[in-house]
Protein backbone atom coordinates (compact mmCIF):
# COMPACT_ATOMS: atom_id res chain seq x y z
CA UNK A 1 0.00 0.00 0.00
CA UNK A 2 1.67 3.58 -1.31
CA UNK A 3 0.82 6.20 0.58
CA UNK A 4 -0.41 9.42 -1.45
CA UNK A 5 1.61 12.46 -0.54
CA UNK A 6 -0.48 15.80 -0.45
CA UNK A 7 1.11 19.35 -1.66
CA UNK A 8 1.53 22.01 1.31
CA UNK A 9 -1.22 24.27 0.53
CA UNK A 10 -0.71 27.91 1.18
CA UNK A 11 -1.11 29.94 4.74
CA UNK A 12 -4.07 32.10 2.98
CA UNK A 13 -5.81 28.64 2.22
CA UNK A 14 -4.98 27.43 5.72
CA UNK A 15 -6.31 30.71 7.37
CA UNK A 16 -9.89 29.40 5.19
CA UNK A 17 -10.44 26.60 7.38
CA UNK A 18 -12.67 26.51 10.65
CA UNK A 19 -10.99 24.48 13.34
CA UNK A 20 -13.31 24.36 16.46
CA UNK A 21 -12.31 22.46 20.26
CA UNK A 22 -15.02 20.92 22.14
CA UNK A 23 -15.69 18.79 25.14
CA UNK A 24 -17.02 15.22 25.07
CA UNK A 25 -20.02 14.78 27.49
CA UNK A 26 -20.62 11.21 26.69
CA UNK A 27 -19.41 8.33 24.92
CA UNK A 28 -21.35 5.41 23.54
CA UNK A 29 -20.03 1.55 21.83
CA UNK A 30 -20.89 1.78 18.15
CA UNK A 31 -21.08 -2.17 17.58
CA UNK A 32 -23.30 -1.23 14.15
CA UNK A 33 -19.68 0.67 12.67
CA UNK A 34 -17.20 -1.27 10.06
CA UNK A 35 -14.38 -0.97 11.95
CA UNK A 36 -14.37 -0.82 15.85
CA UNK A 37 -15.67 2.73 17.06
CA UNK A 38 -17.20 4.61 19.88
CA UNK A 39 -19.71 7.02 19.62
CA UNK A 40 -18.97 10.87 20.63
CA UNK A 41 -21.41 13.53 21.88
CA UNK A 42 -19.00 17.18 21.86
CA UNK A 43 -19.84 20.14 23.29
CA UNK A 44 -18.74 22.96 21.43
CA UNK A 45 -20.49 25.76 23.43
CA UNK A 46 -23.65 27.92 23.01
CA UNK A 47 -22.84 28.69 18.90
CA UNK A 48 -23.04 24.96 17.88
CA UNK A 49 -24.38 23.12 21.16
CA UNK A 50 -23.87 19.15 21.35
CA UNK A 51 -22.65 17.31 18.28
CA UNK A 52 -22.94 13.69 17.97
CA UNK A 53 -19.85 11.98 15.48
CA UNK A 54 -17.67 8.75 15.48
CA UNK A 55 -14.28 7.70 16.31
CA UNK A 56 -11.96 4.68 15.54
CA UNK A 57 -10.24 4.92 18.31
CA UNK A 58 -10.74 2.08 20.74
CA UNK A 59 -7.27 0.71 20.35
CA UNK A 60 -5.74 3.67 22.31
CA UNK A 61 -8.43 5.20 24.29
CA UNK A 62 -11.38 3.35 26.67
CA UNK A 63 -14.73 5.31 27.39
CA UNK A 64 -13.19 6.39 30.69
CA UNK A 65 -9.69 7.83 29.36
């Protein structure tokens, strides 16, 4: 398996992106996901509230890390 190597973009096409930090308020198995996952509830404040997405991450983290 090759790995594809990206170009660098630019700084002004970096500063286009929206990178946001939230807190995780609960996690959840996902048994129903291809690959093991958990699922992710993140609170990102008052502007987006709760947000529910996926992670493949259960080799490295538990639900109490």
């Amino acid at each position: 398996m090759s790995v594809k190597v990206q170009e660098t973009i630019t700084f002004n096409d970096f500063q286009k992106i929206e990178v946001r930090v939230g807190t995780i308020v609960d996690v959840q198995e996902f048994p129903e996901a291809r690959r093991p996952a958990y699922k992710l509830w993140v609170d990102f404040g008052q502007e987006f509230g709760i947000r529910k997405t996926s992670a493949q991450v259960t080799k490295n983290y538990t639900k109490k890390s």
